[in-house]
PDB file of N, CA and C in Angstrom:
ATOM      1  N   UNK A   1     -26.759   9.705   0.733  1.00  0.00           N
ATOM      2  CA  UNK A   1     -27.362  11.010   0.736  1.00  0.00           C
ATOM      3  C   UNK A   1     -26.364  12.010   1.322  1.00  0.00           C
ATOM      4  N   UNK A   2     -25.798  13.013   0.947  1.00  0.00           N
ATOM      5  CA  UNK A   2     -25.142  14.092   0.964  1.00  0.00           C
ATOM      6  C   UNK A   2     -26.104  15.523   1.613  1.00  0.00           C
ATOM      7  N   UNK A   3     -25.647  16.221   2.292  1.00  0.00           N
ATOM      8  CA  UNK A   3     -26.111  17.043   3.099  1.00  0.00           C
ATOM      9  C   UNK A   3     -24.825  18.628   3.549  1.00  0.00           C
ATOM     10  N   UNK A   4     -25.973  19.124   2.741  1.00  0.00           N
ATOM     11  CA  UNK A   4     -24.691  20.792   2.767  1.00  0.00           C
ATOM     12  C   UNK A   4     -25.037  21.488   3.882  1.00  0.00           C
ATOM     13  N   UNK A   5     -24.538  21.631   4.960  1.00  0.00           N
ATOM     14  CA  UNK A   5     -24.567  22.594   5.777  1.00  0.00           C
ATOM     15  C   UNK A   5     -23.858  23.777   5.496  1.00  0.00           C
ATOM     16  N   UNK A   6     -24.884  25.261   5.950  1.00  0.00           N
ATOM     17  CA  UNK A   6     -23.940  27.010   5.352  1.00  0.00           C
ATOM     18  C   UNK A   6     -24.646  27.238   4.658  1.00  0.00           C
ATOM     19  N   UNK A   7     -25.594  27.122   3.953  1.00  0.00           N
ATOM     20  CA  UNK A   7     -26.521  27.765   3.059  1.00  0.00           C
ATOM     21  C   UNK A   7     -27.627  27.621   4.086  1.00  0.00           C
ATOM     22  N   UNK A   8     -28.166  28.885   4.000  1.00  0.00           N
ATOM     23  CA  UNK A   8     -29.563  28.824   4.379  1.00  0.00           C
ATOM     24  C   UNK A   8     -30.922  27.964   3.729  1.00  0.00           C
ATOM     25  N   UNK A   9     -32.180  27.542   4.814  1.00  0.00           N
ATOM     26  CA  UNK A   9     -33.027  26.644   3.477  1.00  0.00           C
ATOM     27  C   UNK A   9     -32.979  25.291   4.512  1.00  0.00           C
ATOM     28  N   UNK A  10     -33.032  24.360   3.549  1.00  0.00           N
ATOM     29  CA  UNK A  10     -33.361  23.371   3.979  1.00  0.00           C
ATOM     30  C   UNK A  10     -32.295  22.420   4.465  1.00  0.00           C
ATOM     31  N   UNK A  11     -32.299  21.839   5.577  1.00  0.00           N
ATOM     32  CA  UNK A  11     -30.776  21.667   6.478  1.00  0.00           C
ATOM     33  C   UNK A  11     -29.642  22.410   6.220  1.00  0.00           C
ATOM     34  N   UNK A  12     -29.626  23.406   5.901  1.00  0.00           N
ATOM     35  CA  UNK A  12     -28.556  24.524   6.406  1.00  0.00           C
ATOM     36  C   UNK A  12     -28.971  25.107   8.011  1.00  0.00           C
ATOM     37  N   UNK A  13     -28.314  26.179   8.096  1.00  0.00           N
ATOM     38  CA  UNK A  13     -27.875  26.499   9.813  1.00  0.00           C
ATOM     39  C   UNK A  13     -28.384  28.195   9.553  1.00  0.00           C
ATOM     40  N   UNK A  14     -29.234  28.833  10.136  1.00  0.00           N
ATOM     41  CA  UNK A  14     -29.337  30.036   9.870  1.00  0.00           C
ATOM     42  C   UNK A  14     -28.850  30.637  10.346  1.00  0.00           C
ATOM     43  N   UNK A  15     -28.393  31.968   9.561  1.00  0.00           N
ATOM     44  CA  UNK A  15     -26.975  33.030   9.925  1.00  0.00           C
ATOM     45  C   UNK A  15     -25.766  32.306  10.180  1.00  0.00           C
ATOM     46  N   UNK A  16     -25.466  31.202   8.936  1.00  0.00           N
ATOM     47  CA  UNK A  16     -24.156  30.896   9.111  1.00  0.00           C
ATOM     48  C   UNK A  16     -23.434  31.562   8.192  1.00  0.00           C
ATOM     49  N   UNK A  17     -22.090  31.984   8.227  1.00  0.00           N
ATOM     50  CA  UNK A  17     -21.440  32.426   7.363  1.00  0.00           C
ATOM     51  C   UNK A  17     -20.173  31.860   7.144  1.00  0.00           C
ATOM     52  N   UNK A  18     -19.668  31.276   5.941  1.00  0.00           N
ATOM     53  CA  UNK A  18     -18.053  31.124   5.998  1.00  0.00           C
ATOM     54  C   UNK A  18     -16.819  32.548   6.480  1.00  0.00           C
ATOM     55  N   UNK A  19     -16.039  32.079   6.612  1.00  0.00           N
ATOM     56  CA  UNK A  19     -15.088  33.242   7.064  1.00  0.00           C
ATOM     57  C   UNK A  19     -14.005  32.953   5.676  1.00  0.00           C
ATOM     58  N   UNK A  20     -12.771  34.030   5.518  1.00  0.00           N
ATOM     59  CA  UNK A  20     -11.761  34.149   4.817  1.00  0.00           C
ATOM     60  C   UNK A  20     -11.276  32.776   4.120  1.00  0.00           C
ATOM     61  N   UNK A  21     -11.694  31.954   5.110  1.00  0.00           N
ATOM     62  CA  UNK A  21     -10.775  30.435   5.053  1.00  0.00           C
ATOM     63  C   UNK A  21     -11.637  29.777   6.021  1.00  0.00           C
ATOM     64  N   UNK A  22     -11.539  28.522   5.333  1.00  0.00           N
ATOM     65  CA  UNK A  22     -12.285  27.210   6.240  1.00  0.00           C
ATOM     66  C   UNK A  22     -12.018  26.262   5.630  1.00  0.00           C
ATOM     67  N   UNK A  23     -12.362  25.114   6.140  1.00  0.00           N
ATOM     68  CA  UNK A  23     -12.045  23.670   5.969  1.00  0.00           C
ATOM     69  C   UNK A  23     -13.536  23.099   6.073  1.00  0.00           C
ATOM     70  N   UNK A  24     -13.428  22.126   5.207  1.00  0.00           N
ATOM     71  CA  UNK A  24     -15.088  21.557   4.498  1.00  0.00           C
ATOM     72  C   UNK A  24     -14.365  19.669   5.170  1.00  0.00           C
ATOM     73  N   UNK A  25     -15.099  19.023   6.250  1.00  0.00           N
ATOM     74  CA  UNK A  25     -15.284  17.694   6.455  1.00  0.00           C
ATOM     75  C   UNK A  25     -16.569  17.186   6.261  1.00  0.00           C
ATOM     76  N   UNK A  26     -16.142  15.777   5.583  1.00  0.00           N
ATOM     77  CA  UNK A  26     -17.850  15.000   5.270  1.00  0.00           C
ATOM     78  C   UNK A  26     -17.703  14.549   6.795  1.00  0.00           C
ATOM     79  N   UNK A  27     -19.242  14.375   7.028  1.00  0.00           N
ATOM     80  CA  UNK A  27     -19.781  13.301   8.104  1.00  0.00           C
ATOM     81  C   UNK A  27     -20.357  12.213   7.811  1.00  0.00           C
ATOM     82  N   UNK A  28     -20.679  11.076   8.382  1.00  0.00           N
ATOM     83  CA  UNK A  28     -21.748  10.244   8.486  1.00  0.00           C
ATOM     84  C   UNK A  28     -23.173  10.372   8.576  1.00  0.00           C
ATOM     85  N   UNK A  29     -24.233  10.211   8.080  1.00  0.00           N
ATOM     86  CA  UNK A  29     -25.457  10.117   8.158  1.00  0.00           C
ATOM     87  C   UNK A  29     -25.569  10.255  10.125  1.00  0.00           C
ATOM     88  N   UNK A  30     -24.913   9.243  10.455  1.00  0.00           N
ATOM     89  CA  UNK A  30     -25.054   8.716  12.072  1.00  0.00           C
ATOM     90  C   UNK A  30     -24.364  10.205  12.955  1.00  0.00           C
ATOM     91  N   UNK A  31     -23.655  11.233  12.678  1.00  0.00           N
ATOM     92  CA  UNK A  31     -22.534  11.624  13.563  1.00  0.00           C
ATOM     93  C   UNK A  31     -23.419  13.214  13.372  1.00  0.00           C
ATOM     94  N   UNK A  32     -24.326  12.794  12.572  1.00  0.00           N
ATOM     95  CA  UNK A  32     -25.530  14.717  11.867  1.00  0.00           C
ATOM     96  C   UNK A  32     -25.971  15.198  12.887  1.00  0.00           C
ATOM     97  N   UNK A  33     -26.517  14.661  13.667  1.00  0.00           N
ATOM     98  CA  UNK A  33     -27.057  15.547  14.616  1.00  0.00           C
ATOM     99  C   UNK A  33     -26.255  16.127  15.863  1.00  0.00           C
ATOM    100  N   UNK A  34     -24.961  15.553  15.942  1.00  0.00           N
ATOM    101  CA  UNK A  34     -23.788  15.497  16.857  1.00  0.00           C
ATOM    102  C   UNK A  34     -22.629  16.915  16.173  1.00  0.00           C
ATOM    103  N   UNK A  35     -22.973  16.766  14.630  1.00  0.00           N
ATOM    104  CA  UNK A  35     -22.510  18.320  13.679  1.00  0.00           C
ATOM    105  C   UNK A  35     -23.171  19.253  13.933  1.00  0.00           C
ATOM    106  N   UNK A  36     -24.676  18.733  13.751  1.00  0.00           N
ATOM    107  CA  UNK A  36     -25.256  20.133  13.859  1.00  0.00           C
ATOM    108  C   UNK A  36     -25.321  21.077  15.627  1.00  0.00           C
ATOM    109  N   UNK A  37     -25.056  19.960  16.428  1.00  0.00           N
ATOM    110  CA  UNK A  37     -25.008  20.572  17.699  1.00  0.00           C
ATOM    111  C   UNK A  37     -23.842  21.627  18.169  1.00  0.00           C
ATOM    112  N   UNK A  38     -22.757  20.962  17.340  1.00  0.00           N
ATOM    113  CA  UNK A  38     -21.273  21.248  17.389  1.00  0.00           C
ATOM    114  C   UNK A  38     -21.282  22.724  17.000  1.00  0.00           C
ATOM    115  N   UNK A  39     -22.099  22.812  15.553  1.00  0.00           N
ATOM    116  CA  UNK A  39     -22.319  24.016  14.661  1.00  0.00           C
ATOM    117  C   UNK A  39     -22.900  25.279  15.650  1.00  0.00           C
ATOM    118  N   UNK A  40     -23.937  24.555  16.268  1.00  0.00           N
ATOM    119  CA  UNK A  40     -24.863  25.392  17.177  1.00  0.00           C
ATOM    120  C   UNK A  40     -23.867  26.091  18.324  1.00  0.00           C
ATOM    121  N   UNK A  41     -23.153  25.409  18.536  1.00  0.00           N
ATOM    122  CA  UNK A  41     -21.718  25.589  19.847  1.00  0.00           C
ATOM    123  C   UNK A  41     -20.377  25.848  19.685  1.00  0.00           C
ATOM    124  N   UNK A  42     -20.287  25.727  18.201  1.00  0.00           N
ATOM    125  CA  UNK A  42     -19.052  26.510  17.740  1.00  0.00           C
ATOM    126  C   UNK A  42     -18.489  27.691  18.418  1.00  0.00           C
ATOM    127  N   UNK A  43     -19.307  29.111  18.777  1.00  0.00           N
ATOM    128  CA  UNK A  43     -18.767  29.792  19.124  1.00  0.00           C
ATOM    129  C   UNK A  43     -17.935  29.737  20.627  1.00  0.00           C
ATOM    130  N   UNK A  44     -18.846  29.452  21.516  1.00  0.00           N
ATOM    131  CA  UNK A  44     -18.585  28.458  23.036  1.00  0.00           C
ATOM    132  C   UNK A  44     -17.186  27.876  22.806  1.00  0.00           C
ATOM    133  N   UNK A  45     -17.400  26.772  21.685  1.00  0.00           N
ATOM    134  CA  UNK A  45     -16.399  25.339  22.162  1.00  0.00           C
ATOM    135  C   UNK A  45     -14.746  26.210  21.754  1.00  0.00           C
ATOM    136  N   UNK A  46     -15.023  27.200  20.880  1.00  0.00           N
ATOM    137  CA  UNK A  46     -13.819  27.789  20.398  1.00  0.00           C
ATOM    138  C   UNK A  46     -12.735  28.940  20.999  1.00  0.00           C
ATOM    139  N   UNK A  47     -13.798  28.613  22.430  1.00  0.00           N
ATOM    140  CA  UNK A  47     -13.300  29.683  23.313  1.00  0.00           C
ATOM    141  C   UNK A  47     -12.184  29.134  24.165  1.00  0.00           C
ATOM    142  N   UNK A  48     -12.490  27.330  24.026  1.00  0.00           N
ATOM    143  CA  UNK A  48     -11.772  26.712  24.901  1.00  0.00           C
ATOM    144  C   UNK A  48     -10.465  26.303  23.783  1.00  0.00           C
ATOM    145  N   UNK A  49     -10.394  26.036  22.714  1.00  0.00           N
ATOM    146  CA  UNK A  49      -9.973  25.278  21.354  1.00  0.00           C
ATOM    147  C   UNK A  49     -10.242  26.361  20.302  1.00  0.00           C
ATOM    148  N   UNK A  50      -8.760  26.913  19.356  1.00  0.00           N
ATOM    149  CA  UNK A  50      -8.998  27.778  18.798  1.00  0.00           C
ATOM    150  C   UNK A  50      -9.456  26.873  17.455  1.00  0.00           C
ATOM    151  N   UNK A  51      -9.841  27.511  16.409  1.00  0.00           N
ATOM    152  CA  UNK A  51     -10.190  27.325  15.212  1.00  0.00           C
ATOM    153  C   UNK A  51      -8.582  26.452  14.567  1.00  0.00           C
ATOM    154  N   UNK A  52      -8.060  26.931  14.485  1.00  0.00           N
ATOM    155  CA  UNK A  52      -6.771  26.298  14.098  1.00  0.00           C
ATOM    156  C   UNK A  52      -6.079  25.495  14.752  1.00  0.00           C
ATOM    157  N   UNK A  53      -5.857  25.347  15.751  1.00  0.00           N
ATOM    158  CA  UNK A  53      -5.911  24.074  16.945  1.00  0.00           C
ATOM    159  C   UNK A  53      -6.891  23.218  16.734  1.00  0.00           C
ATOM    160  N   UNK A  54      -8.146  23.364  16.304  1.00  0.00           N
ATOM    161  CA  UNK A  54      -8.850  22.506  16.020  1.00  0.00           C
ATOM    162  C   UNK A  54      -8.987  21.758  14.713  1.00  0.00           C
ATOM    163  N   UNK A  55      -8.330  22.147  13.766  1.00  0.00           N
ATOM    164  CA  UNK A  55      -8.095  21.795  12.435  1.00  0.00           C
ATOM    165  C   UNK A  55      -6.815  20.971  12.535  1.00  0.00           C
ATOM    166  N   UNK A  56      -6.050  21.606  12.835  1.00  0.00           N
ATOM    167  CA  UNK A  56      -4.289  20.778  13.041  1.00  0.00           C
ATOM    168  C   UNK A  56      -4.786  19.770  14.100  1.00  0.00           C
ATOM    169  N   UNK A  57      -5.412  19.258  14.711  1.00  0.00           N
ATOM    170  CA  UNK A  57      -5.967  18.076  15.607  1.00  0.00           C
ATOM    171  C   UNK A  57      -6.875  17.392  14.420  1.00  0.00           C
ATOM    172  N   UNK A  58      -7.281  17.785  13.504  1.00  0.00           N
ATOM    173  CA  UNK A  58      -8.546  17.037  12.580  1.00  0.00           C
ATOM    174  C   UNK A  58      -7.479  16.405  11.382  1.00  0.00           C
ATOM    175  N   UNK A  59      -6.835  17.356  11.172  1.00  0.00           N
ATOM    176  CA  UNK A  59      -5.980  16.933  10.238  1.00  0.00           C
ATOM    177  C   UNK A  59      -4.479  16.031  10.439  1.00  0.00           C
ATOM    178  N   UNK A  60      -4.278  16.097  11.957  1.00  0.00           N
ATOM    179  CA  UNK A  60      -3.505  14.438  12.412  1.00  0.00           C
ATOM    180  C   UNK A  60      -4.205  13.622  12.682  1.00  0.00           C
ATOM    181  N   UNK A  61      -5.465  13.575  13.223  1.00  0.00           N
ATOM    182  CA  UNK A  61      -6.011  12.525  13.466  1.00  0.00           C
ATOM    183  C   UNK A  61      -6.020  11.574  11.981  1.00  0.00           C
ATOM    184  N   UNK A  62      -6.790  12.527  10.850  1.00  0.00           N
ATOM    185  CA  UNK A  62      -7.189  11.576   9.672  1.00  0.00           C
ATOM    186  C   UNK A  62      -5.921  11.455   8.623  1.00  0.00           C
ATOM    187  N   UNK A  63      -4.730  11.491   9.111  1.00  0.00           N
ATOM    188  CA  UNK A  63      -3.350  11.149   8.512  1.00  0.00           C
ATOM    189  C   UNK A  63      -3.004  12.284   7.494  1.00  0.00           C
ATOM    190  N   UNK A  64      -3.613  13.687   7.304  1.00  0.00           N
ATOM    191  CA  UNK A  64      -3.703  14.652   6.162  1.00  0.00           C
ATOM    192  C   UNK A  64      -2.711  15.489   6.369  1.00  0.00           C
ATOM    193  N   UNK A  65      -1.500  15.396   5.520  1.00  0.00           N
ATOM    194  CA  UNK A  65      -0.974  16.369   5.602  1.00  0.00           C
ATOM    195  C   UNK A  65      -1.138  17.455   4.993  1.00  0.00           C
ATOM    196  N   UNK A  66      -0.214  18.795   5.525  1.00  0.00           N
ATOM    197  CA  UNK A  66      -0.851  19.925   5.024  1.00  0.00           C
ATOM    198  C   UNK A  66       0.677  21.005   5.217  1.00  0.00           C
ATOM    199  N   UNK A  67       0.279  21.926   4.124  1.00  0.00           N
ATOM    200  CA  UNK A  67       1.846  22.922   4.310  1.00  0.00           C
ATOM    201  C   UNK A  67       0.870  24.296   5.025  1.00  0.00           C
ATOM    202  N   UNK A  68       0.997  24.666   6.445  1.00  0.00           N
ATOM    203  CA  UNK A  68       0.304  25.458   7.183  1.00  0.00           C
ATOM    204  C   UNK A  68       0.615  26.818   6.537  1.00  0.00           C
ATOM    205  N   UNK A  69       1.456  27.125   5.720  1.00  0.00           N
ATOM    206  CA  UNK A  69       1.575  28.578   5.380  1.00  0.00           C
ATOM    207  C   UNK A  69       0.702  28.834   4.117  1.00  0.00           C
ATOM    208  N   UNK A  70      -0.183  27.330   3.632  1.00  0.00           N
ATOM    209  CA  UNK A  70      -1.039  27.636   2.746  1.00  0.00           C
ATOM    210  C   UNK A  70      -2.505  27.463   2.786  1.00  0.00           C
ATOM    211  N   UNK A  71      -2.531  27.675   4.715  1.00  0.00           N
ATOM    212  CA  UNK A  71      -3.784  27.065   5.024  1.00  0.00           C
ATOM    213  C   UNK A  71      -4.527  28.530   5.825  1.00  0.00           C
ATOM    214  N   UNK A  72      -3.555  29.465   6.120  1.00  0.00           N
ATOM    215  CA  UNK A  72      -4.099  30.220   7.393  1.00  0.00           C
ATOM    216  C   UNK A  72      -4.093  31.447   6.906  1.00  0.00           C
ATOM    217  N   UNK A  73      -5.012  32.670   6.743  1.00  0.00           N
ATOM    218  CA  UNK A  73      -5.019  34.115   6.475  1.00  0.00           C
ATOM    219  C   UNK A  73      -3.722  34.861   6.916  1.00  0.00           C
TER     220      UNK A  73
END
């Protein structure tokens, strides 16, 4: 079972909005309610950890490389 968070409705997040650029990760069934908390605290956690610091950490962890001048506004 697949689950879209960002649309409003039914398990979406209300008043979420994408920005210019973002990055889309699947989760686990098990790790959902640990996303949606994250989602809820995004603004908070990003105060400590920027948005892009936090992506370049997501994207070494899961071995992904990436050419950064085609990732960032």
């Amino acid at each position: 079972m697949y689950r879209t968070f960002g649309w409003k409705g039914e398990g979406g997040v209300a008043d979420f909005e994408w920005q210019a650029g973002y990055s889309d990760f699947s989760v686990s069934q098990s790790n959902l309610e640990r996303v949606k908390r994250y989602i809820a605290n995004q603004e908070r956690h990003h105060l400590k950890l920027s948005f892009q610091d936090e992506v370049r950490g997501l994207l070494m962890k899961h071995q992904i490389e990436c050419d950064e001048r085609y990732v960032w506004d």
